[in-house]
PDB file of N, CA and C in Angstrom:
ATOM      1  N   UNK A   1      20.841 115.720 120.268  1.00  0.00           N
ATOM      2  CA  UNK A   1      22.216 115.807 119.833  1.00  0.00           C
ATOM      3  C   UNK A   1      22.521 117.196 119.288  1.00  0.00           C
ATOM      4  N   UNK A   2      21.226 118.000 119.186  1.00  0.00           N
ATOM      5  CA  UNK A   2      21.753 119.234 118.089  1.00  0.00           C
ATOM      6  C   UNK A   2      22.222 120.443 119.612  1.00  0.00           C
ATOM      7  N   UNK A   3      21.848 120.017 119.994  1.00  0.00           N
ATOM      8  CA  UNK A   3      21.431 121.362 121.536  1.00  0.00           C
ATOM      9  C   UNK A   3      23.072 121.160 121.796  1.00  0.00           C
ATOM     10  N   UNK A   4      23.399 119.264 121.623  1.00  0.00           N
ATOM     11  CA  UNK A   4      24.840 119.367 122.240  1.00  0.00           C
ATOM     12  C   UNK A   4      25.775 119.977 120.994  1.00  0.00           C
ATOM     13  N   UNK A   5      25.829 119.918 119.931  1.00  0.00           N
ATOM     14  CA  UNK A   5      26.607 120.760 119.100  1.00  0.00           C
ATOM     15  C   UNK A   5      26.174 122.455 119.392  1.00  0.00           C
ATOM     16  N   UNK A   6      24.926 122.902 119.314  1.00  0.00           N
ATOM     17  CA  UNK A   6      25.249 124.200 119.382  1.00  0.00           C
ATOM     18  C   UNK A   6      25.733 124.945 120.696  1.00  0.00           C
ATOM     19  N   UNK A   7      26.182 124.228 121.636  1.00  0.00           N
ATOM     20  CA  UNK A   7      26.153 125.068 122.796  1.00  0.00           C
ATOM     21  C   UNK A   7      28.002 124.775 123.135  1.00  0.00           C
ATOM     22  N   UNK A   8      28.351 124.344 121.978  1.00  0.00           N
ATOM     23  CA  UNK A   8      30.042 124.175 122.093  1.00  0.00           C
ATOM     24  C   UNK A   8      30.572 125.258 121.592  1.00  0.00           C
ATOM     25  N   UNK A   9      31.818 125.231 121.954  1.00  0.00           N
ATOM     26  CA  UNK A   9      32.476 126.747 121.050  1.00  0.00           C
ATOM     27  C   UNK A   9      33.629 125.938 120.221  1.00  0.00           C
ATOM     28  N   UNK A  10      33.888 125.446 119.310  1.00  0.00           N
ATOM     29  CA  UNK A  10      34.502 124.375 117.753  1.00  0.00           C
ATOM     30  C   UNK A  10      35.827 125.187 117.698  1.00  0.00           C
ATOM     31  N   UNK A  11      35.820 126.335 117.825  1.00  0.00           N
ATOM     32  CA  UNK A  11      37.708 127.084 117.969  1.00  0.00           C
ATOM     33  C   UNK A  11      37.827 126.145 119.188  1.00  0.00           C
ATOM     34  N   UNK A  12      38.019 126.292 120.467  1.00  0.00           N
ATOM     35  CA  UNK A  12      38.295 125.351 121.593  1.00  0.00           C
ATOM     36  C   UNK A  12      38.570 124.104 121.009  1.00  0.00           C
ATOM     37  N   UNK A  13      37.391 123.404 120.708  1.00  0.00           N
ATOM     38  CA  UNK A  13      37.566 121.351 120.427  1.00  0.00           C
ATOM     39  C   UNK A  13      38.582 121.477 119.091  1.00  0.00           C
ATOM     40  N   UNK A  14      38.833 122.291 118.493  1.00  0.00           N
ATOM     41  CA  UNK A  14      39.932 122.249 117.320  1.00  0.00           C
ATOM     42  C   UNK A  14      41.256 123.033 117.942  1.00  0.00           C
ATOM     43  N   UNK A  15      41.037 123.935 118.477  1.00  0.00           N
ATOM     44  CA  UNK A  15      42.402 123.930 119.140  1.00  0.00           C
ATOM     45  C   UNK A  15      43.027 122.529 119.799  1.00  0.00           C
ATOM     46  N   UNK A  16      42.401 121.943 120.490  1.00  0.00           N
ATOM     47  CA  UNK A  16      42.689 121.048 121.752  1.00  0.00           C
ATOM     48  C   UNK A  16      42.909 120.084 120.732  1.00  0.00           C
ATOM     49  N   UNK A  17      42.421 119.583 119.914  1.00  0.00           N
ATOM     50  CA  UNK A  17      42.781 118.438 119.490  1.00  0.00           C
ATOM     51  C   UNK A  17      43.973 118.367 118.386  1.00  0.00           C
ATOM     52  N   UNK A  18      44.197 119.736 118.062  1.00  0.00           N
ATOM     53  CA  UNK A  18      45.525 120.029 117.139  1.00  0.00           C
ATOM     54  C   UNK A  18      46.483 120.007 118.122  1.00  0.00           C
ATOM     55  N   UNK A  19      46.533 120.471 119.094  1.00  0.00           N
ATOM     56  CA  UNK A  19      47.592 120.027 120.412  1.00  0.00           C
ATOM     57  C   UNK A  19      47.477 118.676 120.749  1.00  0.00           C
ATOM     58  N   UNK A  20      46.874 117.796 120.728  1.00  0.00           N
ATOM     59  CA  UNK A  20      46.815 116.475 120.883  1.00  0.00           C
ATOM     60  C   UNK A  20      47.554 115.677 119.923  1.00  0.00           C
ATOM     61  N   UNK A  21      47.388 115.967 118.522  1.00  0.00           N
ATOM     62  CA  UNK A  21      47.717 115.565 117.621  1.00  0.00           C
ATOM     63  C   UNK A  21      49.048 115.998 117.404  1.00  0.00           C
ATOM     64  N   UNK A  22      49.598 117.135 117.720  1.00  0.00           N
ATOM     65  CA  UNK A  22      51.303 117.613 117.728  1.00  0.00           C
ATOM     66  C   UNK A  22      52.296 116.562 119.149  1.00  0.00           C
ATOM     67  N   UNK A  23      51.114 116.899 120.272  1.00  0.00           N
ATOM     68  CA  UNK A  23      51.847 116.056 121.062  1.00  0.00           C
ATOM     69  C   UNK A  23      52.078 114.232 120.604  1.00  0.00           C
ATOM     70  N   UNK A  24      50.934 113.718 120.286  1.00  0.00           N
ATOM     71  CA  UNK A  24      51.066 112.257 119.721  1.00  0.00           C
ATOM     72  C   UNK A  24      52.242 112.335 118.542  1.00  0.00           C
ATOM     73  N   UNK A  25      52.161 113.322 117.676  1.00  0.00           N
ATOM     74  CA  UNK A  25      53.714 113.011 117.338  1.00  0.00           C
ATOM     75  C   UNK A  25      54.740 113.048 117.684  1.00  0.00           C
ATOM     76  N   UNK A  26      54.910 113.868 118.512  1.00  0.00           N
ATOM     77  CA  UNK A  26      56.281 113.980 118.834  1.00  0.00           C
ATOM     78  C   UNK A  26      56.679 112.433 119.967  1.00  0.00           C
ATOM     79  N   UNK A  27      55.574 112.453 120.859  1.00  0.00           N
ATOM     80  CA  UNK A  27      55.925 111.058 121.119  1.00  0.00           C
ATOM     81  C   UNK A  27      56.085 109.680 120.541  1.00  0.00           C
ATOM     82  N   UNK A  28      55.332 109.973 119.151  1.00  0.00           N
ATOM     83  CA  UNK A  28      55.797 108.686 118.277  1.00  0.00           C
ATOM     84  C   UNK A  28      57.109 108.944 118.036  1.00  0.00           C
ATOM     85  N   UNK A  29      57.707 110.446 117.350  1.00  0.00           N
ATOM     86  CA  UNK A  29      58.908 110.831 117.210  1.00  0.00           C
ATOM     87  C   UNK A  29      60.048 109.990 117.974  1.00  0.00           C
ATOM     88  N   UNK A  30      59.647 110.207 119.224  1.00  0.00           N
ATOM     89  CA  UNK A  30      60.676 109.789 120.535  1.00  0.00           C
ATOM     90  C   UNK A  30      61.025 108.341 120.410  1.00  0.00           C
ATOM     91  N   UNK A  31      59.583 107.644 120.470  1.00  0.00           N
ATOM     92  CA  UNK A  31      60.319 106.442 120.510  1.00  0.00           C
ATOM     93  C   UNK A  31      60.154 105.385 118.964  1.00  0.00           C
ATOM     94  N   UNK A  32      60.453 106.273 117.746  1.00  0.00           N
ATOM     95  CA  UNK A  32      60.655 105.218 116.127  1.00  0.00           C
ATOM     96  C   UNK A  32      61.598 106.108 115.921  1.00  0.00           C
ATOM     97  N   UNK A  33      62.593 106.977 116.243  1.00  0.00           N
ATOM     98  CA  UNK A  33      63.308 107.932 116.036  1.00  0.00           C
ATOM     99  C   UNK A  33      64.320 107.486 116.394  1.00  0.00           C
ATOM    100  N   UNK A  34      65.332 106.931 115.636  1.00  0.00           N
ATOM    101  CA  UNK A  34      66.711 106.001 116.536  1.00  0.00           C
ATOM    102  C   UNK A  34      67.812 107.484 116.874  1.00  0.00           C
ATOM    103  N   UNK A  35      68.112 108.039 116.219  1.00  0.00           N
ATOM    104  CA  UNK A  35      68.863 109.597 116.896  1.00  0.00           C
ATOM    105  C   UNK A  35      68.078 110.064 117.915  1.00  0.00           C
ATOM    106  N   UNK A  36      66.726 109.975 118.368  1.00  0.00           N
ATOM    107  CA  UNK A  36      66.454 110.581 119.684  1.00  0.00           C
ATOM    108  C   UNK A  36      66.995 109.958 121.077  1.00  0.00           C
ATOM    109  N   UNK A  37      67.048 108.420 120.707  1.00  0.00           N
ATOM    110  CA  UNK A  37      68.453 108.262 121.881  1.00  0.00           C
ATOM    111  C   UNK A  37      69.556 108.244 122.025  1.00  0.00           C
ATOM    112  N   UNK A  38      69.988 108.901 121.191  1.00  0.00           N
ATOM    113  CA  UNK A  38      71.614 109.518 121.387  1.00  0.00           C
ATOM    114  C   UNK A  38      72.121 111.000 121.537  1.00  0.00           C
ATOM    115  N   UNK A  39      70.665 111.872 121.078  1.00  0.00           N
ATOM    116  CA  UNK A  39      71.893 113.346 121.359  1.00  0.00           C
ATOM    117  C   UNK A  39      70.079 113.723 121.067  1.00  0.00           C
ATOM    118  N   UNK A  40      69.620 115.081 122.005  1.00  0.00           N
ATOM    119  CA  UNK A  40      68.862 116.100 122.428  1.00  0.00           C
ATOM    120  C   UNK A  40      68.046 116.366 120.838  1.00  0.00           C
ATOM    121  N   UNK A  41      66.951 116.787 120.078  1.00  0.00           N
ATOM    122  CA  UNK A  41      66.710 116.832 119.398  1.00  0.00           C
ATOM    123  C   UNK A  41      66.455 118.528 118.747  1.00  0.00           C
ATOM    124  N   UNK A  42      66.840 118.787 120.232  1.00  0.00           N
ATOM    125  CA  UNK A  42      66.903 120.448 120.391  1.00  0.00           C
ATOM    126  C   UNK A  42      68.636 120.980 120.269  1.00  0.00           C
ATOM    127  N   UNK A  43      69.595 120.420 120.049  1.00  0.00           N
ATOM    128  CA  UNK A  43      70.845 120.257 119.811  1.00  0.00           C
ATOM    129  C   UNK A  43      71.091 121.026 118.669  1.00  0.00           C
ATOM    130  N   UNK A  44      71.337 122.117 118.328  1.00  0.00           N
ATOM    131  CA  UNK A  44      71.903 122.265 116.850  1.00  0.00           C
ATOM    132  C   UNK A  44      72.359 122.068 116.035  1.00  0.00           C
ATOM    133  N   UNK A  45      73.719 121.307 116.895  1.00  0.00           N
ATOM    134  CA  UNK A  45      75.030 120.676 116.188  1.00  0.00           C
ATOM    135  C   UNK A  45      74.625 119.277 115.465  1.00  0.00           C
ATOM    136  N   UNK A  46      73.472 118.840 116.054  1.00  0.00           N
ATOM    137  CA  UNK A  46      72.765 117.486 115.336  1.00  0.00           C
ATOM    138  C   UNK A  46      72.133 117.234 114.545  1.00  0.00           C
ATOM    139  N   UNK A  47      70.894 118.114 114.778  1.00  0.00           N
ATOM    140  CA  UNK A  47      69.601 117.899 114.713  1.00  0.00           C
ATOM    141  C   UNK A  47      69.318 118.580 113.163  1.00  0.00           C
ATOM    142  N   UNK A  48      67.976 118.381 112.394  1.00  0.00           N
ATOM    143  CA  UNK A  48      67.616 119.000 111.032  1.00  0.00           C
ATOM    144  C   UNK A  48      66.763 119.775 111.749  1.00  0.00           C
ATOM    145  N   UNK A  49      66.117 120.667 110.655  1.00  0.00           N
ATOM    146  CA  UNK A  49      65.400 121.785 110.964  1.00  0.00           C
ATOM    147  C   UNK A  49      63.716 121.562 111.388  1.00  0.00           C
ATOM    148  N   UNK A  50      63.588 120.195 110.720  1.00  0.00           N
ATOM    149  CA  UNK A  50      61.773 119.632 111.148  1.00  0.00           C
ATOM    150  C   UNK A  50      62.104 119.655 112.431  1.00  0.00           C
ATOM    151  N   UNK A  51      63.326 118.386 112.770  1.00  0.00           N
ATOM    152  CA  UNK A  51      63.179 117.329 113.805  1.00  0.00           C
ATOM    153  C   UNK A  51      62.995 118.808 115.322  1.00  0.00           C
ATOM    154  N   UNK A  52      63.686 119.596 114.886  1.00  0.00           N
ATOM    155  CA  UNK A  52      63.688 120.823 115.553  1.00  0.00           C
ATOM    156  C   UNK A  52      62.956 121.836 116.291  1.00  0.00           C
ATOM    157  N   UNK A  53      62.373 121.406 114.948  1.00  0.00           N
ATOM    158  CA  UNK A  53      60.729 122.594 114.688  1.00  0.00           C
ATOM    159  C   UNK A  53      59.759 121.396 115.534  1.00  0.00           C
ATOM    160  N   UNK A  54      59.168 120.628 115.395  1.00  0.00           N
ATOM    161  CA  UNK A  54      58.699 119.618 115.991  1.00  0.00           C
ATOM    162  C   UNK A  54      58.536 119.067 117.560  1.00  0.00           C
ATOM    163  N   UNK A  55      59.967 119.464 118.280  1.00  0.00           N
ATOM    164  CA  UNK A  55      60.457 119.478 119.703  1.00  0.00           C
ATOM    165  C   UNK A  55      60.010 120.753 120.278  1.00  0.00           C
ATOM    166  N   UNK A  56      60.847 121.677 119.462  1.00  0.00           N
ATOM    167  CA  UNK A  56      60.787 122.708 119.869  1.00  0.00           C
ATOM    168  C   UNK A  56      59.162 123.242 120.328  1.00  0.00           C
ATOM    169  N   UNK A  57      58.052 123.107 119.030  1.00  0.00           N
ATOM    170  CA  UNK A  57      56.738 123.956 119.562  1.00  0.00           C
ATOM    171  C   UNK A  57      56.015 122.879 120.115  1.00  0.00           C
ATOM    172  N   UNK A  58      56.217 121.533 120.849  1.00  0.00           N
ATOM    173  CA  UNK A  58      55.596 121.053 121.830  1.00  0.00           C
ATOM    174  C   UNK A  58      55.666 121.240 123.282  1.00  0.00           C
ATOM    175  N   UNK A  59      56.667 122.338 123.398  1.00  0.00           N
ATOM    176  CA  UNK A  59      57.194 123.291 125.281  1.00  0.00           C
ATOM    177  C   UNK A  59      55.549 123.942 124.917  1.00  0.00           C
ATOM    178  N   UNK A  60      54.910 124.547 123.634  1.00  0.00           N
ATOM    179  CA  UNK A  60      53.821 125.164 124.157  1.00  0.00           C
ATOM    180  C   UNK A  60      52.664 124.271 124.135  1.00  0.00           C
ATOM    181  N   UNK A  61      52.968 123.229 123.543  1.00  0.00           N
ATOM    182  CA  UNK A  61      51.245 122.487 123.970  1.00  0.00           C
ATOM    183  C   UNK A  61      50.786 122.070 125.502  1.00  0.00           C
ATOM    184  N   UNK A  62      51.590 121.686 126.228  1.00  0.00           N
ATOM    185  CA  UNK A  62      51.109 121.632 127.500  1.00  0.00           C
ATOM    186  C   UNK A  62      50.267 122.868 128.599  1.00  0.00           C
ATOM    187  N   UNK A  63      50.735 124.112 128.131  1.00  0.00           N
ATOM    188  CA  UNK A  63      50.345 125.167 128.853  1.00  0.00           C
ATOM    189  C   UNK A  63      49.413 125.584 128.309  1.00  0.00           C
ATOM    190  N   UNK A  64      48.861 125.504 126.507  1.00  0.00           N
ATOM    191  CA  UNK A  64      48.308 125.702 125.867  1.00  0.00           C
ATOM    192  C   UNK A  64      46.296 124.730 126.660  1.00  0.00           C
ATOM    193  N   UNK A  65      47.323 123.712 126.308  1.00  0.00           N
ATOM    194  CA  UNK A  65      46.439 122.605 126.716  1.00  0.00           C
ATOM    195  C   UNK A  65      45.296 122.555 127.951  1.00  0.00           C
ATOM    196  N   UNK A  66      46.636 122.983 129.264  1.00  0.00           N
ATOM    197  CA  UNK A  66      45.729 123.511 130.333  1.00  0.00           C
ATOM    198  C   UNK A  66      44.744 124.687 130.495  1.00  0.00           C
ATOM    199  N   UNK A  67      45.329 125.347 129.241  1.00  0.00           N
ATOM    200  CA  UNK A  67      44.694 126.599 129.498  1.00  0.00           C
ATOM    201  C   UNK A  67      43.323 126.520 128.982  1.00  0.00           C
ATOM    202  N   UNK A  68      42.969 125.541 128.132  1.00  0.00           N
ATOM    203  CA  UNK A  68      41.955 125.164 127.253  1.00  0.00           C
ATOM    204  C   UNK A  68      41.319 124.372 128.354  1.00  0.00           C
ATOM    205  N   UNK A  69      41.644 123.604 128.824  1.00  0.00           N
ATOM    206  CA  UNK A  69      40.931 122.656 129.890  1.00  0.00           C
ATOM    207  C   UNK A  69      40.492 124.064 130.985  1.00  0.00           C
ATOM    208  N   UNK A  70      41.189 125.196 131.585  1.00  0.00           N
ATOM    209  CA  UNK A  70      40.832 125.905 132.532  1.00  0.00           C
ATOM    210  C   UNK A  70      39.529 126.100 132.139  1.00  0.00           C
ATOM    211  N   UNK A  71      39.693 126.965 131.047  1.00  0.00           N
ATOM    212  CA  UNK A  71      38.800 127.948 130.125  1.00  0.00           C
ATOM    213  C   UNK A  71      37.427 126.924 129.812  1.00  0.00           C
ATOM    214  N   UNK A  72      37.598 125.702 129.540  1.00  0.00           N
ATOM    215  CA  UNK A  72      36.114 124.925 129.465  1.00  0.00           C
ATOM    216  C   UNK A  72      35.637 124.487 130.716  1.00  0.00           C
ATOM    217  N   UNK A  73      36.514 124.773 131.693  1.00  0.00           N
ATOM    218  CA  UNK A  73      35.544 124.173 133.098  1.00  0.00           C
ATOM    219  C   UNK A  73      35.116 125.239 133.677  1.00  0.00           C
ATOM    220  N   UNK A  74      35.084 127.048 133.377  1.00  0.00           N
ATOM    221  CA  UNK A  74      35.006 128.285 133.961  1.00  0.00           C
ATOM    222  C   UNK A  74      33.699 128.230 133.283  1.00  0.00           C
ATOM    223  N   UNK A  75      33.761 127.831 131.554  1.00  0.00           N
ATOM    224  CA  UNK A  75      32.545 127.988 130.963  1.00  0.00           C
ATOM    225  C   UNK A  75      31.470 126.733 131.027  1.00  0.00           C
ATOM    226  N   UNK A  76      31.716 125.800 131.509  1.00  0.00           N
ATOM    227  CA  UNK A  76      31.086 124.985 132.262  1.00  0.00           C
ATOM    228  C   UNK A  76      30.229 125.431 133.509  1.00  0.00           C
ATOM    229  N   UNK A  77      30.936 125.552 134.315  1.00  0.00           N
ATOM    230  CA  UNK A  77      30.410 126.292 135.329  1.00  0.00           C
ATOM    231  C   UNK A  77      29.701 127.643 135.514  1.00  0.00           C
ATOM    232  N   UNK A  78      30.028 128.444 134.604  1.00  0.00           N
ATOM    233  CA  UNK A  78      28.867 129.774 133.891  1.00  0.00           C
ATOM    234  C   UNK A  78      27.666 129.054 134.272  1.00  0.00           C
ATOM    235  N   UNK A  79      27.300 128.198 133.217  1.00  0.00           N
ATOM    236  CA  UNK A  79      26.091 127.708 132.796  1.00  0.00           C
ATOM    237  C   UNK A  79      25.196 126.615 133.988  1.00  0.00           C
ATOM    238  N   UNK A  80      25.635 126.136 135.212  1.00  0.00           N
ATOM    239  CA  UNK A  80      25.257 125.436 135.997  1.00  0.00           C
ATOM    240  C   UNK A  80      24.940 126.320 137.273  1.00  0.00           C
ATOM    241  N   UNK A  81      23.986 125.645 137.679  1.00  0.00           N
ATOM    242  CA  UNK A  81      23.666 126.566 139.280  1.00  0.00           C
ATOM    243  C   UNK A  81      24.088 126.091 140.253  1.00  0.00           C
ATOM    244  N   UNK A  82      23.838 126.267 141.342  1.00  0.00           N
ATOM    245  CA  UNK A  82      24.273 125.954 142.492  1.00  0.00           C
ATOM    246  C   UNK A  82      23.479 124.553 142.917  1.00  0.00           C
ATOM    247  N   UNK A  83      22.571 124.020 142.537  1.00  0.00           N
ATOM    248  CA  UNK A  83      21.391 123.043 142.741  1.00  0.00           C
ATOM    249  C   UNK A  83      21.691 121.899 141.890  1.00  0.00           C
ATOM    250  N   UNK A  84      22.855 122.452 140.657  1.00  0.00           N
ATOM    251  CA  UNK A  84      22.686 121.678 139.503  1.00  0.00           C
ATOM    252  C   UNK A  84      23.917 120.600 140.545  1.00  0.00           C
ATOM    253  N   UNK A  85      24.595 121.048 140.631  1.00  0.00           N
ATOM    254  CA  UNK A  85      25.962 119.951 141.737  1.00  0.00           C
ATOM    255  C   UNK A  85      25.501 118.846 142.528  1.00  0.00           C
ATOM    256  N   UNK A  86      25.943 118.013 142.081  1.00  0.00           N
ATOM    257  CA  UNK A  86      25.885 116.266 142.792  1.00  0.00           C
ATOM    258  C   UNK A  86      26.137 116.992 144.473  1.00  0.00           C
ATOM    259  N   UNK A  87      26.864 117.480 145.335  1.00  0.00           N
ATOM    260  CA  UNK A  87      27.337 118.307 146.096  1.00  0.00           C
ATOM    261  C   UNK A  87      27.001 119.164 146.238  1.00  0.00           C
ATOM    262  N   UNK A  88      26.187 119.861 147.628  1.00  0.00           N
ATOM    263  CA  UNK A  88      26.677 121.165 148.175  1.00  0.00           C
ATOM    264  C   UNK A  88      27.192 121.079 149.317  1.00  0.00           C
ATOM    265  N   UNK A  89      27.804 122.587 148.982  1.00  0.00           N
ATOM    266  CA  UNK A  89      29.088 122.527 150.089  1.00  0.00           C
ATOM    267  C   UNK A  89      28.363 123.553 151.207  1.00  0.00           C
TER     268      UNK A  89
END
């Protein structure tokens, strides 16, 4: 178990899961949020400044997200050989 902790990089698994955790709110947001079905939460004329803040920086968790998933399957693959693959091509 120790080989599998040291060979992780912990900025990555804490990034990713603080994006997980922003996205799970905002989707709880969406649907216990009775004003999110009536008017945009990105609206000015409506909306408070959380409900705002909240919508607003979840446009970056998705790209964020992938980019974290790219970046662990490049460094995945660093570390494996060509022999190591269920598959060759």
């Amino acid at each position: 178990m120790s080989t599998i902790l040291k060979n992780r990089i912990t900025s990555i698994d804490f990034l990713r899961g603080t994006i997980m955790i922003i996205m799970a709110l905002d989707h709880v947001r969406d649907y216990l949020y009775s004003g999110s079905f009536f008017y945009d939460p990105l609206d000015l004329t409506k909306t408070s400044g959380i409900l705002f803040f909240t919508r607003w920086i979840t446009h970056f968790c998705a790209p964020i997200f992938m980019l974290l998933a790219g970046t662990s399957a490049y460094l995945i693959g660093q570390k494996k050989t060509k022999k190591s693959y269920p598959y060759s091509w």
